[in-house]
C-alpha atoms as a PDB file:
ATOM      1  CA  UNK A   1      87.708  93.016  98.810  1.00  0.00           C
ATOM      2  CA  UNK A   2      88.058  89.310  98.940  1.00  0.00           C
ATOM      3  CA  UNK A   3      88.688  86.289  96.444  1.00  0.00           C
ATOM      4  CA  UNK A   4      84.932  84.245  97.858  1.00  0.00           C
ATOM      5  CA  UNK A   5      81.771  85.805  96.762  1.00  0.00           C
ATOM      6  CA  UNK A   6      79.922  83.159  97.993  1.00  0.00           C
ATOM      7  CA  UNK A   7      80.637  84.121 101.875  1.00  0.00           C
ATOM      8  CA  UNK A   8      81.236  88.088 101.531  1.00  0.00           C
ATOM      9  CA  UNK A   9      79.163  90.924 100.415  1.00  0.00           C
ATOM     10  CA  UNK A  10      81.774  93.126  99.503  1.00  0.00           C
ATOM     11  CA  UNK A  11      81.166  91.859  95.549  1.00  0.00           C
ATOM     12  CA  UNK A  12      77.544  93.535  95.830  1.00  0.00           C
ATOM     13  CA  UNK A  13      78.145  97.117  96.373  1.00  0.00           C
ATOM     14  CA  UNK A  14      79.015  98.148  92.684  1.00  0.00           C
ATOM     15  CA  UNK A  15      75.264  96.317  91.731  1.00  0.00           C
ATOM     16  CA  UNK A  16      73.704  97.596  94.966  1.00  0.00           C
ATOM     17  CA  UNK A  17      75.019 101.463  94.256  1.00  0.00           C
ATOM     18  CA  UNK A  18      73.987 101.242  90.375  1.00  0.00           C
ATOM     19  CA  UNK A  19      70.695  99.996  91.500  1.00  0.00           C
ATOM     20  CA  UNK A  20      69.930 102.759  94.308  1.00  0.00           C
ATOM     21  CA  UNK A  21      67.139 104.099  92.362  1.00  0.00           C
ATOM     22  CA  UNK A  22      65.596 105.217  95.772  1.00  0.00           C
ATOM     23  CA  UNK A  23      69.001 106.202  97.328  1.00  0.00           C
ATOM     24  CA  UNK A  24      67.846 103.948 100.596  1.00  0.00           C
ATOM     25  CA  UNK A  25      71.682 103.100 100.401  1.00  0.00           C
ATOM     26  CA  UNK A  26      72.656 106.440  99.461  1.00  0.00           C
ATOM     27  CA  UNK A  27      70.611 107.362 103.284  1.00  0.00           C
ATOM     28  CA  UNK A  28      73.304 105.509 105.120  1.00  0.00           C
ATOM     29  CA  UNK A  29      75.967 106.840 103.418  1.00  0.00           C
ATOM     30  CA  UNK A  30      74.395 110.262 104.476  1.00  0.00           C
ATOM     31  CA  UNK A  31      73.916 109.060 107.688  1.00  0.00           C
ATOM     32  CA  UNK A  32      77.726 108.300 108.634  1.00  0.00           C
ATOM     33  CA  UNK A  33      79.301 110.818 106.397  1.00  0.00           C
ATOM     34  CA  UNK A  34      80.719 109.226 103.953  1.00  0.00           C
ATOM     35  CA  UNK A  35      78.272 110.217 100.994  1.00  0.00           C
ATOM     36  CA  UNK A  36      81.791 111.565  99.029  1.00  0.00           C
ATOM     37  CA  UNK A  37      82.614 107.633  99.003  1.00  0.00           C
ATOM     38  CA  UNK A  38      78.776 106.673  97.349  1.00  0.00           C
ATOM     39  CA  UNK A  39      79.009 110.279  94.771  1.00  0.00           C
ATOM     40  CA  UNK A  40      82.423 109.219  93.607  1.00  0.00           C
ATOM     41  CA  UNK A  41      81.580 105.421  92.879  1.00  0.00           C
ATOM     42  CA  UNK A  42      78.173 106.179  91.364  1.00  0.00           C
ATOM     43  CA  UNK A  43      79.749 108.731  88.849  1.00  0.00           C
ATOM     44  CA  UNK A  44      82.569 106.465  88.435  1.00  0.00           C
ATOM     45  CA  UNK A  45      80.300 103.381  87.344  1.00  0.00           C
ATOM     46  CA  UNK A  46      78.639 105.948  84.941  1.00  0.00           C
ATOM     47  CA  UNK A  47      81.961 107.000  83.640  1.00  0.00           C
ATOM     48  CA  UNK A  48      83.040 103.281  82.927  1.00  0.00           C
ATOM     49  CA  UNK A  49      80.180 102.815  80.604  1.00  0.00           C
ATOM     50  CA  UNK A  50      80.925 106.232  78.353  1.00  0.00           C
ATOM     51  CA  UNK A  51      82.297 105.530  75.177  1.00  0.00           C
ATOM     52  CA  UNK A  52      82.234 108.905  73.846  1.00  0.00           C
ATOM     53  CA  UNK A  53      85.855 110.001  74.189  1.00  0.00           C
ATOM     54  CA  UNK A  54      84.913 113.550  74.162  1.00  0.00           C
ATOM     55  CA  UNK A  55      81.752 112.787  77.161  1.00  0.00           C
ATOM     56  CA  UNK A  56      84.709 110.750  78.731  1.00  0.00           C
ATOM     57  CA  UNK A  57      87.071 113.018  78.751  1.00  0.00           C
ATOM     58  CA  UNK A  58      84.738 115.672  80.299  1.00  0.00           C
ATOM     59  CA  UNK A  59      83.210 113.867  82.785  1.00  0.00           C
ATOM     60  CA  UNK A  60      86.499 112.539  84.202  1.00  0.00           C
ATOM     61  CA  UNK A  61      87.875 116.181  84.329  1.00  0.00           C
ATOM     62  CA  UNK A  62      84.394 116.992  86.412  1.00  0.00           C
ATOM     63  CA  UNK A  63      84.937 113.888  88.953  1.00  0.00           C
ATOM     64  CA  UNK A  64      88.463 114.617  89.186  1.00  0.00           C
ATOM     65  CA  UNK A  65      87.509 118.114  90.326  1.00  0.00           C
ATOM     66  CA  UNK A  66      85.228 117.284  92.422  1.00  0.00           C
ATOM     67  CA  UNK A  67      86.515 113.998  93.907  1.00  0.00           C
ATOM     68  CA  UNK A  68      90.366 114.184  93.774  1.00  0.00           C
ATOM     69  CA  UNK A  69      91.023 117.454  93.877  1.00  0.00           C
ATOM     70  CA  UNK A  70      88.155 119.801  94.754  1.00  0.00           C
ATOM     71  CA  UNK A  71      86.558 119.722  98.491  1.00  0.00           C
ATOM     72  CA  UNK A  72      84.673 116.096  98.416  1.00  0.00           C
ATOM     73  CA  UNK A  73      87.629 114.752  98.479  1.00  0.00           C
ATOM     74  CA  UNK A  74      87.853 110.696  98.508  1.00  0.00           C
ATOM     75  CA  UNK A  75      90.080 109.369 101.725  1.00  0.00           C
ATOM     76  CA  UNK A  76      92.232 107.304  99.308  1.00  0.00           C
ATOM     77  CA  UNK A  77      96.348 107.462 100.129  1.00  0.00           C
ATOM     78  CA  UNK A  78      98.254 110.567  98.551  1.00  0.00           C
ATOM     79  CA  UNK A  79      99.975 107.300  96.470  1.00  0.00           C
ATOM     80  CA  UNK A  80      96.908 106.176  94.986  1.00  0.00           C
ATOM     81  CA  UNK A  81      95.818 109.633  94.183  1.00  0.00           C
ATOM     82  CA  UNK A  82      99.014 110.621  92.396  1.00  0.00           C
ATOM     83  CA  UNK A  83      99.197 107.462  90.329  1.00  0.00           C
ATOM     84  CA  UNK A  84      95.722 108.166  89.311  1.00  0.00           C
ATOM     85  CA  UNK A  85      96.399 111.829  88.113  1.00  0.00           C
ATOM     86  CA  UNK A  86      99.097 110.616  86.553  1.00  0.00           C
ATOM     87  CA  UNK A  87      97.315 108.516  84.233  1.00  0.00           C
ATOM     88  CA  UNK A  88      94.877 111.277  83.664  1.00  0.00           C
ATOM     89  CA  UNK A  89      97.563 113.821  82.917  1.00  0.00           C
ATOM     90  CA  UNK A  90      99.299 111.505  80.679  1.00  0.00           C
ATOM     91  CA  UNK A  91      95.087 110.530  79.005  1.00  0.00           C
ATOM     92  CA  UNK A  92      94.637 114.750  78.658  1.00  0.00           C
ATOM     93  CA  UNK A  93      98.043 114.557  77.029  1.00  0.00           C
ATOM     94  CA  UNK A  94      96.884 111.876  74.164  1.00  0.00           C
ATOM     95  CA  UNK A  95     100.237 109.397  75.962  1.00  0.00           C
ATOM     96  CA  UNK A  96      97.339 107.294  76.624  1.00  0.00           C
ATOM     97  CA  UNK A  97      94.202 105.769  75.039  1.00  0.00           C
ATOM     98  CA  UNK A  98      90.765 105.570  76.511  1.00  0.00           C
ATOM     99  CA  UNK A  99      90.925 101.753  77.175  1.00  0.00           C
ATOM    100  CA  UNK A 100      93.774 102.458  79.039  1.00  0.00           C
ATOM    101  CA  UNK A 101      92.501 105.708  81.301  1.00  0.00           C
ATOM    102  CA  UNK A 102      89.440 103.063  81.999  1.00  0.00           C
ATOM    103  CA  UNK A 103      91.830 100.360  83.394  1.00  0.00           C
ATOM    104  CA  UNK A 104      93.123 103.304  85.226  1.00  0.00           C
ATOM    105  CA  UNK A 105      89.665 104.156  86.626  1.00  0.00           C
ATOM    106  CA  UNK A 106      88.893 100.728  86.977  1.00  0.00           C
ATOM    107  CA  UNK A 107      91.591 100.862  89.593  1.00  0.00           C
ATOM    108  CA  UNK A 108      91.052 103.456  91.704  1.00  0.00           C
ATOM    109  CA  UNK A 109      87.577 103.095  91.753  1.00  0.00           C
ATOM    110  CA  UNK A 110      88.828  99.598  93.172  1.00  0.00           C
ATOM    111  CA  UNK A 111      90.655 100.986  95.518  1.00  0.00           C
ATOM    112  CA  UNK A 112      87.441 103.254  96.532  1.00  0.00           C
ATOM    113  CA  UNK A 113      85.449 100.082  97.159  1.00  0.00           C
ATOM    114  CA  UNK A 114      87.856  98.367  99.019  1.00  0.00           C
ATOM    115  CA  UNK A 115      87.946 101.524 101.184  1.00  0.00           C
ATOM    116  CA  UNK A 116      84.131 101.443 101.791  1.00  0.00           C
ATOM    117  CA  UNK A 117      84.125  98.189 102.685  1.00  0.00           C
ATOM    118  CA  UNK A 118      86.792  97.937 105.405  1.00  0.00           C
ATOM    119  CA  UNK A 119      85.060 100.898 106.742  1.00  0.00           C
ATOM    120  CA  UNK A 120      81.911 100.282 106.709  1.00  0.00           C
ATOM    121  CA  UNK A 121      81.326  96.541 107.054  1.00  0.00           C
ATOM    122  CA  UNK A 122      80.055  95.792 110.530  1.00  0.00           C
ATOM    123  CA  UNK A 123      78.282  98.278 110.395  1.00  0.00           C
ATOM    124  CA  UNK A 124      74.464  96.764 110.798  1.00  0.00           C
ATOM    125  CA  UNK A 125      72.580  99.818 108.536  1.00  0.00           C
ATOM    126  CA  UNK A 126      75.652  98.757 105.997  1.00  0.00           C
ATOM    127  CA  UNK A 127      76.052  95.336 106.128  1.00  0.00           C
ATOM    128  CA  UNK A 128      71.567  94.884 106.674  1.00  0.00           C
ATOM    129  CA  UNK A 129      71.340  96.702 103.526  1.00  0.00           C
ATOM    130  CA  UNK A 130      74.150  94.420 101.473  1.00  0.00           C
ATOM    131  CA  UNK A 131      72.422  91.318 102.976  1.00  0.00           C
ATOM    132  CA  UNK A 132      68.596  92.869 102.154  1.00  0.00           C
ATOM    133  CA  UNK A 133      69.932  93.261  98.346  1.00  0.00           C
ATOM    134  CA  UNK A 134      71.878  90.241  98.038  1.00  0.00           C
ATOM    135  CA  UNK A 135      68.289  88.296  99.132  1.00  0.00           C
ATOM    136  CA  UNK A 136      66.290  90.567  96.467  1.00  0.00           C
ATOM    137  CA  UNK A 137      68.875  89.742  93.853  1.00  0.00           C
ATOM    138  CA  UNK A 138      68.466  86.045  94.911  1.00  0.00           C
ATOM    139  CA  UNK A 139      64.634  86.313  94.697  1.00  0.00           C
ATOM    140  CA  UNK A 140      64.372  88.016  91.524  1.00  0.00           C
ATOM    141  CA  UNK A 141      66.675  85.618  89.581  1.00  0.00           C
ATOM    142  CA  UNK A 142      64.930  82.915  90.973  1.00  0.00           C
ATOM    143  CA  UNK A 143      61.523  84.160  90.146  1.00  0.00           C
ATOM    144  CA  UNK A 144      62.826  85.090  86.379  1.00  0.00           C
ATOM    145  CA  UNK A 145      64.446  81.524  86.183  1.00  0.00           C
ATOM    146  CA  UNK A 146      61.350  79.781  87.104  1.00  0.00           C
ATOM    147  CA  UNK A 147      59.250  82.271  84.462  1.00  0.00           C
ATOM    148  CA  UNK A 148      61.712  80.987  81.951  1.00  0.00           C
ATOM    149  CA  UNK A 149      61.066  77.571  82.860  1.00  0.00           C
ATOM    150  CA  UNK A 150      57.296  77.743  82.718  1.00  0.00           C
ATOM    151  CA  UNK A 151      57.509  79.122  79.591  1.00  0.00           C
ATOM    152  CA  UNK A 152      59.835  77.180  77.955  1.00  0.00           C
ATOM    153  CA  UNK A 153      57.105  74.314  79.283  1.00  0.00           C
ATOM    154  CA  UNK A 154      54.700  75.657  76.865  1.00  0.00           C
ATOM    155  CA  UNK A 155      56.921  75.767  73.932  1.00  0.00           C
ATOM    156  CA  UNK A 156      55.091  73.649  70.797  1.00  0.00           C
ATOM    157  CA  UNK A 157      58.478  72.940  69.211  1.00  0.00           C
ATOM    158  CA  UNK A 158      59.057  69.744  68.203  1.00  0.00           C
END
């Protein structure tokens, strides 16, 4: 991942996975087999925003299974991996509060990105899509700020 969002795309695949209502994205990820990567950072992002430390703690013990540890497994280095159950072991344990295990998931699903990116940048289904949803995004905040202007032109306050 990079330091310029104004010249890379790489900042837009968090947004553009959340958003996949129509899994168009998901497609390519089908497409060149790396649908594991996609599963593991959509349930991630949905993991971030439980606050529930029960729900948390459930859900992370279903993605670990099925992402770190089970047969979907995420191509991230053995390193990365074992630094991340470690922080889970130690969360399980009660060594570790929830804000904490999130940083912790924060990173590895970091890491995750970063891994999609390198490998699938260049890739024109990959990198058309990123550029497609980066012009929507651009489109549809225009649109609302110009709404927002109109209608502030109509305001009677004086």
């Amino acid at each position: 991942m990079c330091k310029d969002r104004s010249v890379c795309l790489c900042h837009l695949l968090r947004d553009a996975i959340e958003n996949d209502k129509q899994e168009e994205f998901k497609a390519f990820f089908i497409k060149t087999i790396t649908t594991d990567l996609y599963l593991f950072l959509k349930d991630g992002y949905q993991l971030q925003g439980i606050t529930d430390s029960k729900l948390f703690t459930s859900s992370l013990r279903t993605l670990i299974k099925e992402f770190i540890t089970g047969g979907e497994q995420i191509n991230l280095s053995r390193q990365e991996t074992e630094l991340f159950m470690t922080q889970c072991d130690s969360f399980f344990e009660g060594e570790s509060t929830l804000d904490e295990m999130k940083n912790g998931l924060a990173l590895i699903l970091y890491k995750a990105e970063k891994l999609t990116y390198q490998n699938l940048s260049g890739q024109e289904g990959f990198d058309n899509y990123l550029n497609q949803y980066n012009q929507t995004k651009q489109d549809n905040t225009a649109h609302l700020e110009k709404s927002k202007s109109v209608a502030c032109g109509k305001c009677s306050i004086l």
